[in-house]
PDB file of N, CA and C in Angstrom:
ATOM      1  N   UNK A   1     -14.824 166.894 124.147  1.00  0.00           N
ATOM      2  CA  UNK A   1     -13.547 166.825 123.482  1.00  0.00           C
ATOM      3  C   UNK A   1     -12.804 168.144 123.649  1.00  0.00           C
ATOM      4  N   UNK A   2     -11.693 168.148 124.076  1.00  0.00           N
ATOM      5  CA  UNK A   2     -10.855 169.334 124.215  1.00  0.00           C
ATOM      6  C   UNK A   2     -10.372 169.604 122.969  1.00  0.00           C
ATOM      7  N   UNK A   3     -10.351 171.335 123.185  1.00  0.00           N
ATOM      8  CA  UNK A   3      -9.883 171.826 121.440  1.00  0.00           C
ATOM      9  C   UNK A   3      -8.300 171.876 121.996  1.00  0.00           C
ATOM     10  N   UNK A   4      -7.347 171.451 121.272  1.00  0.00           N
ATOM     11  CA  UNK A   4      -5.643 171.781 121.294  1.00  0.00           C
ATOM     12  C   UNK A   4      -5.235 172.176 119.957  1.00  0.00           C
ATOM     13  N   UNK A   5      -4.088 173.145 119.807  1.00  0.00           N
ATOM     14  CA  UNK A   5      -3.693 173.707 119.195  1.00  0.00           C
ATOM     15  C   UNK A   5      -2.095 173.021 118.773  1.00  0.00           C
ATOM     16  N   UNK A   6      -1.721 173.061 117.769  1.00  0.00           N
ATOM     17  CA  UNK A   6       0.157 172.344 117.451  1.00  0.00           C
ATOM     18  C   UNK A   6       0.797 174.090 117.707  1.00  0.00           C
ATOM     19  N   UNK A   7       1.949 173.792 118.990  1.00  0.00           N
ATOM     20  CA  UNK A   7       2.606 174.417 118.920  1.00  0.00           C
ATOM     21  C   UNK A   7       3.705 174.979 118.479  1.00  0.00           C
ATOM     22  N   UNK A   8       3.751 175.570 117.375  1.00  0.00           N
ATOM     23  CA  UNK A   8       5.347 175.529 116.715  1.00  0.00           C
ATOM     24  C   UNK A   8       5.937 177.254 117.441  1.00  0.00           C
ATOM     25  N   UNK A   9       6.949 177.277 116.433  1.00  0.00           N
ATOM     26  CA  UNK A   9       7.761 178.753 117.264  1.00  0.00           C
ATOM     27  C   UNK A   9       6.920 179.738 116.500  1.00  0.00           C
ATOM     28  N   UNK A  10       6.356 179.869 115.325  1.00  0.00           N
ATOM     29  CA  UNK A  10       5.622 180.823 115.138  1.00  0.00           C
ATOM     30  C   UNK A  10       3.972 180.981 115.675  1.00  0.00           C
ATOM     31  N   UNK A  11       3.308 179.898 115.720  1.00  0.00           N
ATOM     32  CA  UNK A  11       2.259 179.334 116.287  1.00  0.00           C
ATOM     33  C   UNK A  11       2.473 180.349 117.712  1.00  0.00           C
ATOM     34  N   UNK A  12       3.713 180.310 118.905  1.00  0.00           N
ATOM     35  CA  UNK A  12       3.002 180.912 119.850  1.00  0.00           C
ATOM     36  C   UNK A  12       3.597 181.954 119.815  1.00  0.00           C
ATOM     37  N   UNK A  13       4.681 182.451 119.152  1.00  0.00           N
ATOM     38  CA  UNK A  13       4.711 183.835 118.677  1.00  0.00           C
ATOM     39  C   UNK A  13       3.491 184.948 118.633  1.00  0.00           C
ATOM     40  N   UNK A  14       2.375 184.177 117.467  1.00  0.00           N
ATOM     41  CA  UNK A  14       1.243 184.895 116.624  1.00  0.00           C
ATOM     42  C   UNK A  14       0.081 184.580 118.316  1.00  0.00           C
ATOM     43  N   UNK A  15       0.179 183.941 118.795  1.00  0.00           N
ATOM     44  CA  UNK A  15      -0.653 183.504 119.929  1.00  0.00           C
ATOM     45  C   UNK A  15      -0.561 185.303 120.774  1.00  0.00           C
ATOM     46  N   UNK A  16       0.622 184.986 121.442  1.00  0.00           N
ATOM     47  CA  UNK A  16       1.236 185.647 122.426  1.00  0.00           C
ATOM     48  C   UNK A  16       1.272 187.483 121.426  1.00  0.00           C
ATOM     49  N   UNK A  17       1.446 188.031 120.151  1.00  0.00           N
ATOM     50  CA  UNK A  17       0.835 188.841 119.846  1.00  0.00           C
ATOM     51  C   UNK A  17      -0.678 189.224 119.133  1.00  0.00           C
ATOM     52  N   UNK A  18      -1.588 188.153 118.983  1.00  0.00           N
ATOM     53  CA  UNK A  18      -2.415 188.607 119.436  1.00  0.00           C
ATOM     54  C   UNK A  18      -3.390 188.898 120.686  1.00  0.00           C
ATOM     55  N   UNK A  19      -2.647 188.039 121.938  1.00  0.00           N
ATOM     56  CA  UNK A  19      -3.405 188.812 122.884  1.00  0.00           C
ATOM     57  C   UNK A  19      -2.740 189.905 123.072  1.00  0.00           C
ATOM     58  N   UNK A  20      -1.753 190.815 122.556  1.00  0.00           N
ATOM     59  CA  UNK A  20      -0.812 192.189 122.774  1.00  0.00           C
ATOM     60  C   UNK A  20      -0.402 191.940 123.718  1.00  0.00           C
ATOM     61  N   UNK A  21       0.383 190.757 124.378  1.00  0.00           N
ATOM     62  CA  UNK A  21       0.800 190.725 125.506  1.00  0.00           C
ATOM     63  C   UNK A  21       2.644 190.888 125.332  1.00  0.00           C
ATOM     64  N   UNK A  22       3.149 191.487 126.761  1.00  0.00           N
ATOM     65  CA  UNK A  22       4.651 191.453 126.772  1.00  0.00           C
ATOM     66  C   UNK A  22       4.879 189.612 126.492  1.00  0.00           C
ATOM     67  N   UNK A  23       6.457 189.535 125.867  1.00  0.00           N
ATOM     68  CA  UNK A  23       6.925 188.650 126.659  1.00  0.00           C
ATOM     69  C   UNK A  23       6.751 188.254 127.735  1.00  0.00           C
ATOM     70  N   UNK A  24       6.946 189.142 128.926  1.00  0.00           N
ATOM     71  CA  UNK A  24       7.010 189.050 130.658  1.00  0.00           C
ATOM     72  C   UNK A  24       5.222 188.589 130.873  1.00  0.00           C
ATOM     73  N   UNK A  25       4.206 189.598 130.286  1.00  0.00           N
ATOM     74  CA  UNK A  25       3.420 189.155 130.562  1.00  0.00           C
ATOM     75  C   UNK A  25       2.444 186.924 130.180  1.00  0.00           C
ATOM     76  N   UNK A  26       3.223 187.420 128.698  1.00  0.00           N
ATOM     77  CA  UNK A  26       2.337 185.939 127.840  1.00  0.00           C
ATOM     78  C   UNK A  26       3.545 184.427 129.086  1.00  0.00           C
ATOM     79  N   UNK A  27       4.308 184.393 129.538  1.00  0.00           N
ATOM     80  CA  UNK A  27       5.250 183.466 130.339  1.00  0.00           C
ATOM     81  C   UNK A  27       4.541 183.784 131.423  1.00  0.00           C
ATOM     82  N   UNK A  28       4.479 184.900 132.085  1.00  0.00           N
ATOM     83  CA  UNK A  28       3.479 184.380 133.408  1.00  0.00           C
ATOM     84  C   UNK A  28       2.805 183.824 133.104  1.00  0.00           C
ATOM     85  N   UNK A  29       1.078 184.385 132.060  1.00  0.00           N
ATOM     86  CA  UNK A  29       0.137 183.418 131.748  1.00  0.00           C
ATOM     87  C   UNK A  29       0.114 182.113 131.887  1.00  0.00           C
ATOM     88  N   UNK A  30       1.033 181.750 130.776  1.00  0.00           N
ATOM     89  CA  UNK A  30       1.557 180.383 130.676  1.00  0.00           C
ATOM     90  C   UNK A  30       2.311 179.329 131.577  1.00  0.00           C
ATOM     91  N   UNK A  31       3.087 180.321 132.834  1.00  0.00           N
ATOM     92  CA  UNK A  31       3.418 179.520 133.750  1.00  0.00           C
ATOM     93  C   UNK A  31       5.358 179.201 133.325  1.00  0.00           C
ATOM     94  N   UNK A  32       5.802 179.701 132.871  1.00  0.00           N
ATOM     95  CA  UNK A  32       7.334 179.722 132.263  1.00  0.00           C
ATOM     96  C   UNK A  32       8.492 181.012 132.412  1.00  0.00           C
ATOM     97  N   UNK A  33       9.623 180.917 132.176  1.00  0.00           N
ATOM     98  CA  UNK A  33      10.103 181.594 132.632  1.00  0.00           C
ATOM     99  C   UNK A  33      10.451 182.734 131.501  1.00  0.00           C
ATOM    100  N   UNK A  34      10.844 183.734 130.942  1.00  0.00           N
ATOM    101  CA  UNK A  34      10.817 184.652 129.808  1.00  0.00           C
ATOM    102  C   UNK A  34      12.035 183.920 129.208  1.00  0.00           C
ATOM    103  N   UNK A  35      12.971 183.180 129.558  1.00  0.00           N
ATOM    104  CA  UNK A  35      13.936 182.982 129.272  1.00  0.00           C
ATOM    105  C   UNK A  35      13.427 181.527 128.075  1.00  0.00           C
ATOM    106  N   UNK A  36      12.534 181.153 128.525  1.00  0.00           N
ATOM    107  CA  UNK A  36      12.020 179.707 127.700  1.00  0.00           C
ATOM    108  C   UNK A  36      10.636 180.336 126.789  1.00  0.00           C
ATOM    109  N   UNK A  37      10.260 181.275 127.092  1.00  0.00           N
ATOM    110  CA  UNK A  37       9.598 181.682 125.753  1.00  0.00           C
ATOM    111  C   UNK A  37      10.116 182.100 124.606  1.00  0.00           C
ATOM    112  N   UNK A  38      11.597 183.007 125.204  1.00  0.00           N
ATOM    113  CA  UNK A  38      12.296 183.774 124.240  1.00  0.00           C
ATOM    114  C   UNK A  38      12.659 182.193 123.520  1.00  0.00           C
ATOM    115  N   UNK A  39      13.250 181.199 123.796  1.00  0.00           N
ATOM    116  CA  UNK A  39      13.965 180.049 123.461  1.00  0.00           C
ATOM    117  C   UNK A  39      12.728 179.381 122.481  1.00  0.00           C
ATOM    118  N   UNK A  40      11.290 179.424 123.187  1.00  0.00           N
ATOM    119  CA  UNK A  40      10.149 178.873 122.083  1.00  0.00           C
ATOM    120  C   UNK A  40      10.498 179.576 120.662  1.00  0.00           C
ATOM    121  N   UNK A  41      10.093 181.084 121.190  1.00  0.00           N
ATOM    122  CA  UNK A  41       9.662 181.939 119.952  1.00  0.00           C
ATOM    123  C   UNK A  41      10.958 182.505 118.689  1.00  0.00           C
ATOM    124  N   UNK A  42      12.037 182.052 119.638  1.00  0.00           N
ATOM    125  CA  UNK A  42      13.588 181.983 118.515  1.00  0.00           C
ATOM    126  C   UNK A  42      13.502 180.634 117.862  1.00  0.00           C
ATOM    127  N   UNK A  43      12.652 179.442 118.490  1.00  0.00           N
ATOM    128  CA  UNK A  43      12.668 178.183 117.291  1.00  0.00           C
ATOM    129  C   UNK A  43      13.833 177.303 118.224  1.00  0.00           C
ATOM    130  N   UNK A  44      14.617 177.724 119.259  1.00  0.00           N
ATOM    131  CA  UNK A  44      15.914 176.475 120.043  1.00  0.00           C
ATOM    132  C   UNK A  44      15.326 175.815 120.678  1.00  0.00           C
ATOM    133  N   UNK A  45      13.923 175.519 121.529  1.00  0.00           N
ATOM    134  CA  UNK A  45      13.266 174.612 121.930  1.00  0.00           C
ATOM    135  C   UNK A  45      11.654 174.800 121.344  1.00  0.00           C
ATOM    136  N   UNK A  46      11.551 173.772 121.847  1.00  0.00           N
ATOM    137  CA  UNK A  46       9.791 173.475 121.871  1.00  0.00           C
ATOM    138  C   UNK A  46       9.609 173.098 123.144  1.00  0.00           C
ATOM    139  N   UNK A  47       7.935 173.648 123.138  1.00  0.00           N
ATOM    140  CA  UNK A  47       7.918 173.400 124.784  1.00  0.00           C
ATOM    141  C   UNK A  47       7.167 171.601 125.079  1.00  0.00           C
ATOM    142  N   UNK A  48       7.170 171.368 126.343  1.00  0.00           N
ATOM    143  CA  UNK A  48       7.451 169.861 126.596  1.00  0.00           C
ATOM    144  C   UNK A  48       5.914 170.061 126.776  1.00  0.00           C
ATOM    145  N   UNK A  49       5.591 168.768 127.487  1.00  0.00           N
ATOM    146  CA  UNK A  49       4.320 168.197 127.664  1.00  0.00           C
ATOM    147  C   UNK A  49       3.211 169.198 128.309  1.00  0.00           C
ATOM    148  N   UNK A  50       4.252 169.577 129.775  1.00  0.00           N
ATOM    149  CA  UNK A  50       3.576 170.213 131.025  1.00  0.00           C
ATOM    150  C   UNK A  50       3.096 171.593 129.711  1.00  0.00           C
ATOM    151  N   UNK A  51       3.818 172.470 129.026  1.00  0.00           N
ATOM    152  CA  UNK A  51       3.552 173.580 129.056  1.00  0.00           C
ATOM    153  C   UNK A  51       3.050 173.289 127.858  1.00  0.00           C
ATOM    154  N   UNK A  52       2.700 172.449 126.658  1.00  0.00           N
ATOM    155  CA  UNK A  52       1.488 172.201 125.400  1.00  0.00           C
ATOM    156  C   UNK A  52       0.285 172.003 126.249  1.00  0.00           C
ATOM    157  N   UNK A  53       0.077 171.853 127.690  1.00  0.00           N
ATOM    158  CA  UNK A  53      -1.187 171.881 128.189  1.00  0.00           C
ATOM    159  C   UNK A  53      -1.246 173.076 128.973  1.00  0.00           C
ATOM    160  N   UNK A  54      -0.618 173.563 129.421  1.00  0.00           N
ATOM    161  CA  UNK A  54      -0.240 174.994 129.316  1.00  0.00           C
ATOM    162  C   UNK A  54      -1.471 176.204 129.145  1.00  0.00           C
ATOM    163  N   UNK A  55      -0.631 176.081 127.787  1.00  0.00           N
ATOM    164  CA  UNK A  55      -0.629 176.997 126.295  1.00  0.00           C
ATOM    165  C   UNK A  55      -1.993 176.554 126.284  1.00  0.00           C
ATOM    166  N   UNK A  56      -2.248 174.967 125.421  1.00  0.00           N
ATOM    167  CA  UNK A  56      -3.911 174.984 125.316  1.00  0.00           C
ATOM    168  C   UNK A  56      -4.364 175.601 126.495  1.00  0.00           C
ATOM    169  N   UNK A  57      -4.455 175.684 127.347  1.00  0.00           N
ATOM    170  CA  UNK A  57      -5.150 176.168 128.537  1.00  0.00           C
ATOM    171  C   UNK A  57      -5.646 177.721 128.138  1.00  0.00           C
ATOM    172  N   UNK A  58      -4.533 178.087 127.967  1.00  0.00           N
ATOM    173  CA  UNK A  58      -4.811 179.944 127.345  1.00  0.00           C
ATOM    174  C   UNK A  58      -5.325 179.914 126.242  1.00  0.00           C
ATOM    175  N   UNK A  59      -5.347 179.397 125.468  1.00  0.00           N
ATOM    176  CA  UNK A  59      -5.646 179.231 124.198  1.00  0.00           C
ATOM    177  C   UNK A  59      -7.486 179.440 124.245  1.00  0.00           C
ATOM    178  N   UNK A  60      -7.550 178.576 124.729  1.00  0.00           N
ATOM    179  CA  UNK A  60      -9.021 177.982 125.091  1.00  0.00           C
ATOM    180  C   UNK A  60      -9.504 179.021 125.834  1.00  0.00           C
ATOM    181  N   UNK A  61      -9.001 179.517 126.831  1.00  0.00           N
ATOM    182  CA  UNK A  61      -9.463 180.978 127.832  1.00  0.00           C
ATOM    183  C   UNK A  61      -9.735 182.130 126.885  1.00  0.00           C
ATOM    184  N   UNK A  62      -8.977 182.343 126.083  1.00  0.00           N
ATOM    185  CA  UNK A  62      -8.980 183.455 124.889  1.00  0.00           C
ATOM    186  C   UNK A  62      -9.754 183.243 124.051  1.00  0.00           C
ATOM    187  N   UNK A  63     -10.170 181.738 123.518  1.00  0.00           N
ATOM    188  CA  UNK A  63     -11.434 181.699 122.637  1.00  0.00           C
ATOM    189  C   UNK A  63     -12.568 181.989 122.947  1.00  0.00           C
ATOM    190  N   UNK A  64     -12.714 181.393 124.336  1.00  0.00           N
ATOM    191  CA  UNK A  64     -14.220 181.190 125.230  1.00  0.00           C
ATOM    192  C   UNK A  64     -13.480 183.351 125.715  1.00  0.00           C
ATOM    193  N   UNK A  65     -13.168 183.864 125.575  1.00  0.00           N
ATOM    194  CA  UNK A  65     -13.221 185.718 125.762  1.00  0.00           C
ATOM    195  C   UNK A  65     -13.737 185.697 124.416  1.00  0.00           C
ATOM    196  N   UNK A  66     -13.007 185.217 123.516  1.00  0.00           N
ATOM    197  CA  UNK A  66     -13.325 186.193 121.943  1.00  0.00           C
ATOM    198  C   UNK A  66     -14.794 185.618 121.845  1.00  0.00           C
ATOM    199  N   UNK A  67     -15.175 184.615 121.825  1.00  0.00           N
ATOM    200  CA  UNK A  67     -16.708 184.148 121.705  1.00  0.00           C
ATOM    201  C   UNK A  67     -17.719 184.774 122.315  1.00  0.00           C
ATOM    202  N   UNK A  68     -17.610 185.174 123.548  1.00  0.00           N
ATOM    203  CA  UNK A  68     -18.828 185.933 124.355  1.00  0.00           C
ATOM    204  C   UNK A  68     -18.534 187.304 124.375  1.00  0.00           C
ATOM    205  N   UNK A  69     -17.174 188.328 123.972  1.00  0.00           N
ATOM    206  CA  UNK A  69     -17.022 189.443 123.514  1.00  0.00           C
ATOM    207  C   UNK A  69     -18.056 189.970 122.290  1.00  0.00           C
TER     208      UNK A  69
END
């Protein structure tokens, strides 16, 4: 069973500072452009299908780090 996370605008806000990442950097990760994170993390969109699998994707990469750290 895959773990997924609900993405809201603060949800990947708190994501994206706790890995201490830039803007520039947490949108590469994720595969987006800085211009649509800034738009997540101001609350004017939510992100669509492609990038909630995304996000879980990192999500899950960062747990499976914090777990064996």
């Amino acid at each position: 069973m895959a773990i997924e996370r609900k993405w809201s605008q603060s949800a990947i806000m708190s994501f994206r500072e706790d890995l201490e990442m830039t803007q520039e950097e947490f949108a590469f990760e994720v595969g987006v452009s800085i211009r649509t994170l800034q738009r997540w993390e101001n609350g004017k969109f939510l992100p669509d299908r492609y990038s909630i699998n995304e996000l879980n994707k990192a999500w899950r990469r960062h747990l499976r780090r914090t777990v064996i750290a």
